[in-house]
PDB file of N, CA and C in Angstrom:
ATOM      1  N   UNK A   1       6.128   3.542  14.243  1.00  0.00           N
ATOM      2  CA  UNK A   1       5.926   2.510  13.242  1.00  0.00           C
ATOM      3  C   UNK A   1       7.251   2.184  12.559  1.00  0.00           C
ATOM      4  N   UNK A   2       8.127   3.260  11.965  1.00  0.00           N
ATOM      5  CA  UNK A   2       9.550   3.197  11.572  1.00  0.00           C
ATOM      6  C   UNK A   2       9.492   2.141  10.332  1.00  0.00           C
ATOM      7  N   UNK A   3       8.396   2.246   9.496  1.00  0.00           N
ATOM      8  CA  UNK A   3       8.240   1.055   8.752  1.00  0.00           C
ATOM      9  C   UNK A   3       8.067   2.377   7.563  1.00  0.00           C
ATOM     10  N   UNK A   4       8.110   2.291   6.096  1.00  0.00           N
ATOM     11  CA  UNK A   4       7.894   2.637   5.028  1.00  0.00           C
ATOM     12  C   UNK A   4       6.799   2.045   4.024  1.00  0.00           C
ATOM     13  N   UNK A   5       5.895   2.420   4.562  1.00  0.00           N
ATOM     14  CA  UNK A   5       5.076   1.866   3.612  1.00  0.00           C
ATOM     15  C   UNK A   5       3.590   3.160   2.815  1.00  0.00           C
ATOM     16  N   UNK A   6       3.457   2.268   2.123  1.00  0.00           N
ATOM     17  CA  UNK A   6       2.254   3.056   1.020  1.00  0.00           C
ATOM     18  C   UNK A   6       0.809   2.898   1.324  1.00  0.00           C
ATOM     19  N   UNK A   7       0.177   4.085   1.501  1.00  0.00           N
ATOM     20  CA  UNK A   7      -1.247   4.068   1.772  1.00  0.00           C
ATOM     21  C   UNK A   7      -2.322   4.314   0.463  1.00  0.00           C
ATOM     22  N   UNK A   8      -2.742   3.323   0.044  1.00  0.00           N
ATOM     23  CA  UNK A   8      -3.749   3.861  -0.933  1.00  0.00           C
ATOM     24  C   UNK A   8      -4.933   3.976  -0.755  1.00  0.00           C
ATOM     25  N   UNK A   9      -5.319   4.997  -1.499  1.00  0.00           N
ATOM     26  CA  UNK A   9      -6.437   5.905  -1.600  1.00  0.00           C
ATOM     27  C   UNK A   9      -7.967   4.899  -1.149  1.00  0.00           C
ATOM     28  N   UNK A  10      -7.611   3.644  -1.570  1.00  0.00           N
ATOM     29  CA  UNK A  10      -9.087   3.140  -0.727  1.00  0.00           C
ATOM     30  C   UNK A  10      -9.175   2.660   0.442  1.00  0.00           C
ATOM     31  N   UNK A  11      -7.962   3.050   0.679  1.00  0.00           N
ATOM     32  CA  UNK A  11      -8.090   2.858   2.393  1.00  0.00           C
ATOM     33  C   UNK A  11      -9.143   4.100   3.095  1.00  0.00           C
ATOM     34  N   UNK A  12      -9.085   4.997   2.373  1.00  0.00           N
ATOM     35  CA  UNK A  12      -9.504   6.364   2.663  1.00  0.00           C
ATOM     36  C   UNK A  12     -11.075   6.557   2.546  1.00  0.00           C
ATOM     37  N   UNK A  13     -11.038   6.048   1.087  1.00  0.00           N
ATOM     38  CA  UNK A  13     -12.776   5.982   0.233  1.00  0.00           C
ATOM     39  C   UNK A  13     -13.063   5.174   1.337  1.00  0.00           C
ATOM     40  N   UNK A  14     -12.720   3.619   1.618  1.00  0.00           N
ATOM     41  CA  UNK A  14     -13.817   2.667   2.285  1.00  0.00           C
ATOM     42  C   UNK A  14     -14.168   3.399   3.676  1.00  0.00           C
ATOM     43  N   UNK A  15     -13.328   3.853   4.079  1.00  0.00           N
ATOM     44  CA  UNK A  15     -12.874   4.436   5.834  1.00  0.00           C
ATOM     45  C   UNK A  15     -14.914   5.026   5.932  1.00  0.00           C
ATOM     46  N   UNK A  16     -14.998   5.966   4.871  1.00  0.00           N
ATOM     47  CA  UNK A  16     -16.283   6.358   4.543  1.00  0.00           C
ATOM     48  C   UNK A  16     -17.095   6.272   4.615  1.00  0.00           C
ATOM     49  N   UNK A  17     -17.539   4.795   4.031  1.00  0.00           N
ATOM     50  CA  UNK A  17     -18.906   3.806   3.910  1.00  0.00           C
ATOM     51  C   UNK A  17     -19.424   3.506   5.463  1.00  0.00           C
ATOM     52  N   UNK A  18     -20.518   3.578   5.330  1.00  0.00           N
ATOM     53  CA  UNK A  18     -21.067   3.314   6.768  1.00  0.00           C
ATOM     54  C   UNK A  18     -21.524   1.758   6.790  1.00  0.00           C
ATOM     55  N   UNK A  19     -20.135   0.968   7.037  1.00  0.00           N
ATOM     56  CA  UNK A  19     -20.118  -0.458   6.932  1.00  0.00           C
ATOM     57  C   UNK A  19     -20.039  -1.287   8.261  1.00  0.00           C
ATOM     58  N   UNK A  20     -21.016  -1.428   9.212  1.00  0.00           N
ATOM     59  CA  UNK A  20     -20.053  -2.407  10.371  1.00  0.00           C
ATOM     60  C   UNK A  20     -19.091  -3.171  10.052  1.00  0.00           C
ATOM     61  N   UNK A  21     -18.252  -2.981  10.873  1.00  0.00           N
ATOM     62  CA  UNK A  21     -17.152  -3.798  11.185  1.00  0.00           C
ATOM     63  C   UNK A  21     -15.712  -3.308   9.868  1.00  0.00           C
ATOM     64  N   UNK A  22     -15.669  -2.107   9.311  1.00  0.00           N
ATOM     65  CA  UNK A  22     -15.086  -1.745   8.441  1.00  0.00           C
ATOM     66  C   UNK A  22     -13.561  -1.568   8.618  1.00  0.00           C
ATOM     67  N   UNK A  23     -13.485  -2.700   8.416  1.00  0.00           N
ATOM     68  CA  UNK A  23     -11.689  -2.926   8.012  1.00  0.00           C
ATOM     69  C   UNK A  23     -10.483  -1.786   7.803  1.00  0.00           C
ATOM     70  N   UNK A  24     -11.037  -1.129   7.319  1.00  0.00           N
ATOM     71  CA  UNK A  24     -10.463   0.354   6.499  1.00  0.00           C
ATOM     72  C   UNK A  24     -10.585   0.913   7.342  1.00  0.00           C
ATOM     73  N   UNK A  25     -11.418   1.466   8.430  1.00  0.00           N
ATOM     74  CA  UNK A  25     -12.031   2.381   9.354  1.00  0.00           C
ATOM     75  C   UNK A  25     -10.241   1.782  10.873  1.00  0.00           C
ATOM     76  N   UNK A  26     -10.546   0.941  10.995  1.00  0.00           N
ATOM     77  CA  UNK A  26      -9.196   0.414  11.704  1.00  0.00           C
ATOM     78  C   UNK A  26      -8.010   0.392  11.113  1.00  0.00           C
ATOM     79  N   UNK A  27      -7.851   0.064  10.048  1.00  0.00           N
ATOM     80  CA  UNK A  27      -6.418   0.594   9.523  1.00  0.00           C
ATOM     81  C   UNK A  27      -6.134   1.757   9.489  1.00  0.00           C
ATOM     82  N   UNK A  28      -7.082   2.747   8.966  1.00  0.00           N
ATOM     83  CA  UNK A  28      -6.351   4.206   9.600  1.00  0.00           C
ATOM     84  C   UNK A  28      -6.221   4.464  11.159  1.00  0.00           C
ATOM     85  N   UNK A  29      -7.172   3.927  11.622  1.00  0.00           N
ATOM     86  CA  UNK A  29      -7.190   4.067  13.320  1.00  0.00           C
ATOM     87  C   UNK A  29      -5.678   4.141  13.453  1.00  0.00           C
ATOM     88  N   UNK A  30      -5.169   2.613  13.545  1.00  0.00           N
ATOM     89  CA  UNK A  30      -3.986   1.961  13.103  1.00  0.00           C
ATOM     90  C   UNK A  30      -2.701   3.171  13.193  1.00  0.00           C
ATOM     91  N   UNK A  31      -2.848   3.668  11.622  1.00  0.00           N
ATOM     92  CA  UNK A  31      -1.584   4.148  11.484  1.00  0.00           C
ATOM     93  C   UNK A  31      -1.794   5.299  12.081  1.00  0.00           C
ATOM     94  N   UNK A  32      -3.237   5.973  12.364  1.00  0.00           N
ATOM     95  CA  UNK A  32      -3.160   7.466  13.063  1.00  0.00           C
ATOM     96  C   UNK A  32      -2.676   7.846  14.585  1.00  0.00           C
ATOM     97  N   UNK A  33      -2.846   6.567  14.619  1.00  0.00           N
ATOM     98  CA  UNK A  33      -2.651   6.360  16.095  1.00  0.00           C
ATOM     99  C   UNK A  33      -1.111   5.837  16.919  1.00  0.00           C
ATOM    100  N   UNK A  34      -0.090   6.350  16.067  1.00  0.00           N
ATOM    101  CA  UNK A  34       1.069   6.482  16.213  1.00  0.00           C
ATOM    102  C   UNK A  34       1.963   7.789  15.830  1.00  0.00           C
ATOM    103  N   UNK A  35       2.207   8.282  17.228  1.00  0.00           N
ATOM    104  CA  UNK A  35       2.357   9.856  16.393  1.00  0.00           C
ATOM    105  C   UNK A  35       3.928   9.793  15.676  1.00  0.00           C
ATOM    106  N   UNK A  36       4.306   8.876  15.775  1.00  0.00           N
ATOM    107  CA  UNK A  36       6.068   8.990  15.205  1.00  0.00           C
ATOM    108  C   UNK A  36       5.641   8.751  13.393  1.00  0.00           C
ATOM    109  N   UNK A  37       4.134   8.381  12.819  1.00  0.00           N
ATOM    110  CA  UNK A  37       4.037   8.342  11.233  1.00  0.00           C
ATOM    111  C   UNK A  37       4.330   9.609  11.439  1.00  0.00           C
ATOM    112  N   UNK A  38       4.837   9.844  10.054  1.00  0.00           N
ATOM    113  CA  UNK A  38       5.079  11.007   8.977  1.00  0.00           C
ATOM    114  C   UNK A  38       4.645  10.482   7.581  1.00  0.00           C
ATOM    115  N   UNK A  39       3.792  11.698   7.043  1.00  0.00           N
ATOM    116  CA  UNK A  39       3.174  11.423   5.573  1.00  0.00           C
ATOM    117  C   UNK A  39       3.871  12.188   4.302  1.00  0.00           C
ATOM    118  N   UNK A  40       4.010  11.645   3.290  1.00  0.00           N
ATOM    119  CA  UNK A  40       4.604  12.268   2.404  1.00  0.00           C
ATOM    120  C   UNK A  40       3.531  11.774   0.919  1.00  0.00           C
ATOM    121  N   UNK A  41       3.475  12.637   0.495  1.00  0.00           N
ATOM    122  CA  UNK A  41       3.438  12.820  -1.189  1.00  0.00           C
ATOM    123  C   UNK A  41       4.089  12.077  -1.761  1.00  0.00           C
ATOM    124  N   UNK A  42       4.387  10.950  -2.801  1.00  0.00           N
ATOM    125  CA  UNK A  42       5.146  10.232  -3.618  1.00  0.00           C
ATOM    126  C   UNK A  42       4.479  11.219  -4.707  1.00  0.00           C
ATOM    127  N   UNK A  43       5.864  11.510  -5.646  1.00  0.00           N
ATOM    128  CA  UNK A  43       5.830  11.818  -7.288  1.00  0.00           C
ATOM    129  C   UNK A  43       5.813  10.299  -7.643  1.00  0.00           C
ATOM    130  N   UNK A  44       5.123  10.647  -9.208  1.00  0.00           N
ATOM    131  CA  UNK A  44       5.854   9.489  -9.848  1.00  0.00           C
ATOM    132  C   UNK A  44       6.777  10.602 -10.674  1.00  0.00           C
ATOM    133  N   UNK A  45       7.356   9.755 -11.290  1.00  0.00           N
ATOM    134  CA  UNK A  45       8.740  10.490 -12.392  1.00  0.00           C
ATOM    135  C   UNK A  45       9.114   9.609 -13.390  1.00  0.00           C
ATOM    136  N   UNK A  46      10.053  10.171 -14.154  1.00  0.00           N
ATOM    137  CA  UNK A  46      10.330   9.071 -15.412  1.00  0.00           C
ATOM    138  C   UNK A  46      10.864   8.188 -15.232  1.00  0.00           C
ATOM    139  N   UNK A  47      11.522   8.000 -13.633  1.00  0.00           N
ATOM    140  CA  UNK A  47      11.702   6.161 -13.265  1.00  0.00           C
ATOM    141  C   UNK A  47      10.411   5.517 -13.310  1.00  0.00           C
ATOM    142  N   UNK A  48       9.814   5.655 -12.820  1.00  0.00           N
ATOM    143  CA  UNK A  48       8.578   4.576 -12.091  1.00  0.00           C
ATOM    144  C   UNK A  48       7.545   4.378 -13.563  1.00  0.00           C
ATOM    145  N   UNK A  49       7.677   5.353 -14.529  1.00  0.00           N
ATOM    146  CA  UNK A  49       6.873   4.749 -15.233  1.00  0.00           C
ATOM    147  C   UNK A  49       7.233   3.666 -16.359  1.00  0.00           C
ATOM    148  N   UNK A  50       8.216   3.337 -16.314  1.00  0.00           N
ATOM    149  CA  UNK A  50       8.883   2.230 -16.927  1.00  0.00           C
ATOM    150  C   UNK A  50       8.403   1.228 -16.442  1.00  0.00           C
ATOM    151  N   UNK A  51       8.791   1.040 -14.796  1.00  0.00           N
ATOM    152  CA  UNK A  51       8.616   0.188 -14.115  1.00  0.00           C
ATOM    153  C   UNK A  51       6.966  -0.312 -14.391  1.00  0.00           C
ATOM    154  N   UNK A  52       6.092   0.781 -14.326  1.00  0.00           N
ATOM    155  CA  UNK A  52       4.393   0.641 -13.924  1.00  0.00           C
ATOM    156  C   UNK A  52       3.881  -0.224 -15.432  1.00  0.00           C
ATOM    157  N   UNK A  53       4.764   0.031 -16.387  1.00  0.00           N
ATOM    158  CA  UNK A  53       4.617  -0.170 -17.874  1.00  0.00           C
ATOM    159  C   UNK A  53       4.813  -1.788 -18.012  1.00  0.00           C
ATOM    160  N   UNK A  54       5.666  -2.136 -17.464  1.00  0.00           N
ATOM    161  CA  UNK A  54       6.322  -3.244 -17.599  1.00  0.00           C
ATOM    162  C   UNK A  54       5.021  -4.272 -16.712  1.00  0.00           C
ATOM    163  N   UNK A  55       4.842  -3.968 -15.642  1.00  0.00           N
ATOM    164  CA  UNK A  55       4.031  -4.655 -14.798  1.00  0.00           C
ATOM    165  C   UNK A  55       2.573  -4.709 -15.760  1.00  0.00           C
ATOM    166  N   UNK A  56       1.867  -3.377 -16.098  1.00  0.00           N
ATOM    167  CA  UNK A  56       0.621  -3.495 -16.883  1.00  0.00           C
ATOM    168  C   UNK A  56       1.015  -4.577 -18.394  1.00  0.00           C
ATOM    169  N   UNK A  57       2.210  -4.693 -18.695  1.00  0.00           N
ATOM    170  CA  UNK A  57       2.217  -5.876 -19.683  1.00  0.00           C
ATOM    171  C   UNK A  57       2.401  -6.826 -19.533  1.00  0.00           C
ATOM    172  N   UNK A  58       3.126  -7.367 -18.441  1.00  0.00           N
ATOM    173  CA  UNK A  58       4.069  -8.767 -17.996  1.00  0.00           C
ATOM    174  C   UNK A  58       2.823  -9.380 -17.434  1.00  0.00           C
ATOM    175  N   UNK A  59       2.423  -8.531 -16.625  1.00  0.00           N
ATOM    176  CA  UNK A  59       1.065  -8.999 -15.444  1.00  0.00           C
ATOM    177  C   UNK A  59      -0.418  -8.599 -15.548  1.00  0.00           C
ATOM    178  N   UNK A  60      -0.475  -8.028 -16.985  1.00  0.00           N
ATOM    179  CA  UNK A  60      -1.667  -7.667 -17.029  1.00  0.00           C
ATOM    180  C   UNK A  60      -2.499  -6.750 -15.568  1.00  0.00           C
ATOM    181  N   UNK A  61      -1.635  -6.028 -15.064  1.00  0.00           N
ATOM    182  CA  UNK A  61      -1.988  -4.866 -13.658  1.00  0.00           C
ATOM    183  C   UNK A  61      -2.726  -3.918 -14.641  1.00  0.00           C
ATOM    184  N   UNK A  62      -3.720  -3.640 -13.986  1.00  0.00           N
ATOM    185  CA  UNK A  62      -4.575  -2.109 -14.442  1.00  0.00           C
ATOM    186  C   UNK A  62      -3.302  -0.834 -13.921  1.00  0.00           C
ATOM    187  N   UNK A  63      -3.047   0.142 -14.444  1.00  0.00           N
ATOM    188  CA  UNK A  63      -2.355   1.058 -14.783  1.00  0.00           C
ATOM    189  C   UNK A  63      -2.538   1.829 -13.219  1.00  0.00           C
ATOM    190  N   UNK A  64      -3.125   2.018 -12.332  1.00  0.00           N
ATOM    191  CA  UNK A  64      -3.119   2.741 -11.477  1.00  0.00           C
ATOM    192  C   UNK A  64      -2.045   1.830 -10.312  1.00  0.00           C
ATOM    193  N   UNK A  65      -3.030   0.597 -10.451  1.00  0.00           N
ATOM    194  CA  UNK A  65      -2.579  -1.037  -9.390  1.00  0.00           C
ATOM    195  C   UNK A  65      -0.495  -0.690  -9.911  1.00  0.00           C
ATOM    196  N   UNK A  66      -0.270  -0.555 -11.513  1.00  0.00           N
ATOM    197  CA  UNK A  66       0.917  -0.962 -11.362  1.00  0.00           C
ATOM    198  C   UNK A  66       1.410   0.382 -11.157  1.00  0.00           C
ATOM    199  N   UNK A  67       1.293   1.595 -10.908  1.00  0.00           N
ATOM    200  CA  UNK A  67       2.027   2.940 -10.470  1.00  0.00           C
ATOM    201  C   UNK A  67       1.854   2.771  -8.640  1.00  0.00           C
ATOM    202  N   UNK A  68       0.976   2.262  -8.504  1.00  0.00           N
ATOM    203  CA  UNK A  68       1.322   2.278  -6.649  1.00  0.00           C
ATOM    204  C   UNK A  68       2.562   0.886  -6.426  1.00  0.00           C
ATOM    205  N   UNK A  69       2.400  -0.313  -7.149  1.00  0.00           N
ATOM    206  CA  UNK A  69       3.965  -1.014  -7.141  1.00  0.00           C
ATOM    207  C   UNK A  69       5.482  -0.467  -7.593  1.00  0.00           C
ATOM    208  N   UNK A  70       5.021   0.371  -8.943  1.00  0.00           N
ATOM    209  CA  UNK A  70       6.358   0.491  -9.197  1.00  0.00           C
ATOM    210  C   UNK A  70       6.974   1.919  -8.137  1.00  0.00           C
ATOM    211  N   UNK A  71       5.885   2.755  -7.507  1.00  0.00           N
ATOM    212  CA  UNK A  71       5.880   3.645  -6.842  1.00  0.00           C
ATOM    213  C   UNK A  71       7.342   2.236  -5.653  1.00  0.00           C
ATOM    214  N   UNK A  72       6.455   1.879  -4.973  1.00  0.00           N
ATOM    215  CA  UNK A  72       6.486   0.783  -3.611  1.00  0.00           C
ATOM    216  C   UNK A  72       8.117   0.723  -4.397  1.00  0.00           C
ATOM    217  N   UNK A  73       8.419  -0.207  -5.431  1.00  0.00           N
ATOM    218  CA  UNK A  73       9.606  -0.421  -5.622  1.00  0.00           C
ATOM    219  C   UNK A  73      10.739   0.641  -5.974  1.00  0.00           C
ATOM    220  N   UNK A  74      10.408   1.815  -6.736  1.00  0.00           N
ATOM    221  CA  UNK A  74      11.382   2.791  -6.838  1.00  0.00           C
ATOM    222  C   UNK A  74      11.707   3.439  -5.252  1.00  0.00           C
ATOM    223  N   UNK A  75      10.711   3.513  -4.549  1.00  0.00           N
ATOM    224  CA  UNK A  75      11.271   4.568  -3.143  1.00  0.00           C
ATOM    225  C   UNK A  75      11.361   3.591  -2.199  1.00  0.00           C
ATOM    226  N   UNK A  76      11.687   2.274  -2.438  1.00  0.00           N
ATOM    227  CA  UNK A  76      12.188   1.329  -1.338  1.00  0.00           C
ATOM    228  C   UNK A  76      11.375   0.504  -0.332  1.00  0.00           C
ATOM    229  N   UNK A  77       9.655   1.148  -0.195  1.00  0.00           N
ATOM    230  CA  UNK A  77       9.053   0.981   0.711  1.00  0.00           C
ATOM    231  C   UNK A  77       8.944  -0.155   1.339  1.00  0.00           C
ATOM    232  N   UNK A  78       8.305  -0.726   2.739  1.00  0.00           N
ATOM    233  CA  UNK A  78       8.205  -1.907   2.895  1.00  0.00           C
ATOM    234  C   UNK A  78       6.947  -2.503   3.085  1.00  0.00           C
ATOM    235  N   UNK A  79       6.696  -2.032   2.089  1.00  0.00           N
ATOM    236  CA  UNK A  79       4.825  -2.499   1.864  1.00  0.00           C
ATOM    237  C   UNK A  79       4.035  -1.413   1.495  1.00  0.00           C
ATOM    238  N   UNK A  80       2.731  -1.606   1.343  1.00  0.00           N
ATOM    239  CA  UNK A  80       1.532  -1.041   0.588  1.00  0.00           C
ATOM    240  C   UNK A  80       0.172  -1.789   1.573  1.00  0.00           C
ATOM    241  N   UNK A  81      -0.615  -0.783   1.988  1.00  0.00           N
ATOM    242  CA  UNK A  81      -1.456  -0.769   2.499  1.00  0.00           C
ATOM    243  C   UNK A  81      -2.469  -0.590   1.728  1.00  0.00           C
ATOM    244  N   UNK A  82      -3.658  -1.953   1.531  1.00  0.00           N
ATOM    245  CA  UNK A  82      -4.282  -1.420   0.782  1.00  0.00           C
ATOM    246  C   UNK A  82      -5.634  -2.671   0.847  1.00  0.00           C
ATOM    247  N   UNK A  83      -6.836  -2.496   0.628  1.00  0.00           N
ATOM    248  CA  UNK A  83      -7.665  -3.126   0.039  1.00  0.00           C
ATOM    249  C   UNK A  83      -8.057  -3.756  -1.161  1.00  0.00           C
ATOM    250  N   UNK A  84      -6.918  -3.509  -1.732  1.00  0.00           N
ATOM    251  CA  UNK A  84      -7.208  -3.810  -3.117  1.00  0.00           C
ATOM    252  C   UNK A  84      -6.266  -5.345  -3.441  1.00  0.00           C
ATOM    253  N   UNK A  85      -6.927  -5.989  -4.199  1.00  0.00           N
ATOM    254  CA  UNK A  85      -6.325  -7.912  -3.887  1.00  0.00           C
ATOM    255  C   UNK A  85      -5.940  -8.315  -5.377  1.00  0.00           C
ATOM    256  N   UNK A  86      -6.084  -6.809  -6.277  1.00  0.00           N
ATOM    257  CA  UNK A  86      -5.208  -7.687  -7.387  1.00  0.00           C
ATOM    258  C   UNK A  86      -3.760  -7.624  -7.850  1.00  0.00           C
ATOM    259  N   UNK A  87      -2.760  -6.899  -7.233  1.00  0.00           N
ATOM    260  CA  UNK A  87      -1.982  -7.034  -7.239  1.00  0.00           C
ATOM    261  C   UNK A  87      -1.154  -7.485  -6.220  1.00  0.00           C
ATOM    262  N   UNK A  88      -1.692  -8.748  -5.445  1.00  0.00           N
ATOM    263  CA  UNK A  88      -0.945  -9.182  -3.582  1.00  0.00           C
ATOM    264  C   UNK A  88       0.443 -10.349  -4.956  1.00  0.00           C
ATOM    265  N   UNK A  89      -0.155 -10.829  -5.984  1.00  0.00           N
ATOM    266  CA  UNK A  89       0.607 -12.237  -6.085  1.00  0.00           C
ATOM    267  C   UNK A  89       2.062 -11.093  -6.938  1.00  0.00           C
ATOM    268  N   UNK A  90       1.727 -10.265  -7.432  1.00  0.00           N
ATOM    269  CA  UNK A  90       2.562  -9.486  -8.176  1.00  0.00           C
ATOM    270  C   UNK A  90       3.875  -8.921  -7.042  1.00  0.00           C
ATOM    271  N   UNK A  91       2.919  -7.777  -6.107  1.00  0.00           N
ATOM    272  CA  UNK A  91       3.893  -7.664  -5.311  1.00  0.00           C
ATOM    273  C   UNK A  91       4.583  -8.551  -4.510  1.00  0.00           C
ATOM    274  N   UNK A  92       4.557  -9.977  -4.027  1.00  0.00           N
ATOM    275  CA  UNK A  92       4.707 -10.971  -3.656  1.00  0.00           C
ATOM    276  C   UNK A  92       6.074 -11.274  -4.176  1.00  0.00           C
ATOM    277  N   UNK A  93       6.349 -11.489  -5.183  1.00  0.00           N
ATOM    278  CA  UNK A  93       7.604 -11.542  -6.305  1.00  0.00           C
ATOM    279  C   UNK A  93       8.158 -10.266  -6.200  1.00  0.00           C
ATOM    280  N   UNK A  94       8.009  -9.232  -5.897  1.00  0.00           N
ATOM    281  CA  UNK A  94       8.666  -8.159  -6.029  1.00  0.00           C
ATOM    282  C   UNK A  94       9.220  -7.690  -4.493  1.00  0.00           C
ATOM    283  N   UNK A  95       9.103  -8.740  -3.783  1.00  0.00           N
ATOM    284  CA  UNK A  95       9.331  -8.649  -2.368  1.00  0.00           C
ATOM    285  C   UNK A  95       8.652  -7.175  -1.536  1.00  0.00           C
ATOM    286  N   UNK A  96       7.575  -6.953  -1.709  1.00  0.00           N
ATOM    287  CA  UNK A  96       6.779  -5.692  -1.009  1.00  0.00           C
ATOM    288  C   UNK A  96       5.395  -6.727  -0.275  1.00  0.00           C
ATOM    289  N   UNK A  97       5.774  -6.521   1.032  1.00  0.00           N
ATOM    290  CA  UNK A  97       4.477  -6.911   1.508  1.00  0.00           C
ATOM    291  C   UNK A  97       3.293  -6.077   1.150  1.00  0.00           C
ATOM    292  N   UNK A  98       2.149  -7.093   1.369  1.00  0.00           N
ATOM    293  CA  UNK A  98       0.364  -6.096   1.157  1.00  0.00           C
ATOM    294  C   UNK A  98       0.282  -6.573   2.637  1.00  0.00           C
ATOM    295  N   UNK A  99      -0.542  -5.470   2.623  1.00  0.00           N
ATOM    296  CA  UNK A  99      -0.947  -5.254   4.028  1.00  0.00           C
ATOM    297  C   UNK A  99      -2.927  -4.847   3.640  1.00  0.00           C
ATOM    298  N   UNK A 100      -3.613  -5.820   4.424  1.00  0.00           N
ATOM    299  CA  UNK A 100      -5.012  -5.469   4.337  1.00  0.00           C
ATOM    300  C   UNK A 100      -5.902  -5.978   5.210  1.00  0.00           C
ATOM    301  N   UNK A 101      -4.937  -6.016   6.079  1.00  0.00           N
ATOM    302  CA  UNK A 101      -6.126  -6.399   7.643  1.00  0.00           C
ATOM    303  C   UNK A 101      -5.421  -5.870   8.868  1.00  0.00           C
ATOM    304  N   UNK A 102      -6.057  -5.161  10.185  1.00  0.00           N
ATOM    305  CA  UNK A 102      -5.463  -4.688  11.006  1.00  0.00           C
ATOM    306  C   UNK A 102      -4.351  -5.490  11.259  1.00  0.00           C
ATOM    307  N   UNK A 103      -4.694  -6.690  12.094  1.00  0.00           N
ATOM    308  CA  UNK A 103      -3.765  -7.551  12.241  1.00  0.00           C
ATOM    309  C   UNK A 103      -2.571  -7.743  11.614  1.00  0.00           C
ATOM    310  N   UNK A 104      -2.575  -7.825   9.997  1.00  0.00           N
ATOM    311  CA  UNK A 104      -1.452  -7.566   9.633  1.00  0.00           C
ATOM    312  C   UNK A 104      -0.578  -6.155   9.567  1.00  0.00           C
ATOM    313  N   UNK A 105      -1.683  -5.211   9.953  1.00  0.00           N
ATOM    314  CA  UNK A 105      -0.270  -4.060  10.143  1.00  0.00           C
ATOM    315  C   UNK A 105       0.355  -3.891  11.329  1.00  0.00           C
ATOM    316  N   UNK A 106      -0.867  -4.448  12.348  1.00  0.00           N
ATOM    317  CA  UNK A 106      -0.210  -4.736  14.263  1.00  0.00           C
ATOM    318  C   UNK A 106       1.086  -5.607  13.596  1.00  0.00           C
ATOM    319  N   UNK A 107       1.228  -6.410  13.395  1.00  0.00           N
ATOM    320  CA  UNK A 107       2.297  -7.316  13.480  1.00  0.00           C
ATOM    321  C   UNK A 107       3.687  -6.662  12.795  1.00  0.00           C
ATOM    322  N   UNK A 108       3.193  -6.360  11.419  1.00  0.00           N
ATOM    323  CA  UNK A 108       4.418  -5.603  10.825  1.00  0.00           C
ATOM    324  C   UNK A 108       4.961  -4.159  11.609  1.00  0.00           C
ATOM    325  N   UNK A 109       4.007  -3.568  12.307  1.00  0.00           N
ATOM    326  CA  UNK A 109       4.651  -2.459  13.150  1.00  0.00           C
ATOM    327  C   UNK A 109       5.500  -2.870  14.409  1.00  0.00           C
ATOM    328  N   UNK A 110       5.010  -4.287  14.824  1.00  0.00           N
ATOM    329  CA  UNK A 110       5.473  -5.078  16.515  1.00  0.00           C
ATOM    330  C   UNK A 110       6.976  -5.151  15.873  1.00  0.00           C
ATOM    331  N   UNK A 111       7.039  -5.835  14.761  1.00  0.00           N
ATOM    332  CA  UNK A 111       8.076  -6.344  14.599  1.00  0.00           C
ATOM    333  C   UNK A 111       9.717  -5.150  13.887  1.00  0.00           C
ATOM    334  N   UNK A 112       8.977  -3.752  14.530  1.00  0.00           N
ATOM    335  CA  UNK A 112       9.985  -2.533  13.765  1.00  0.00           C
ATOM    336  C   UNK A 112      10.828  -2.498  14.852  1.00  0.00           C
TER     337      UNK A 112
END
């Protein structure tokens, strides 16, 4: 994949639900199914919460939404994987792709 990006936690929860056709259930497929990923733990630290602070005021982000961006922007990543659609216009401006359909992670991995 050779790509840096962020997996959040409802990629994981939805994976769960016994939903046909579950979106989430293929995105992990997705990334599991490349053995060159490697997973890591992100801290946050006393950088990122400045950052997460700033976003929950500027942009009105719920406090979790802005610690997985300012996460994305302090460690460089190149995107965030995620189901979640209220922070796509935020990260958008902050140059971090969202990623929330197979298709879009086929493409962003084709293109590593």
């Amino acid at each position: 994949m050779n790509k840096r990006l962020f997996v959040d936690s409802n990629i994981f929860i939805e994976s769960l639900k016994n939903i046909p056709n579950n979106r989430a259930v293929e995105l992990i497929q997705l990334i599991f199914s490349d053995s060159e990923n490697v997973f890591f733990f992100l801290e946050s630290n006393k950088e990122i919460l400045p950052i997460a602070r700033n976003f929950i005021k500027k942009n009105k982000l719920k406090p979790n939404d802005s610690l997985i961006l300012a996460s994305a922007i302090h460690y460089k990543l190149n995107g965030i994987i995620t189901l979640d659609s209220d922070f796509i216009e935020v990260a958008k401006e902050e140059n971090i792709k969202v990623i929330n359909t197979p298709d879009e992670l086929k493409s962003l991995t084709r293109g590593s």
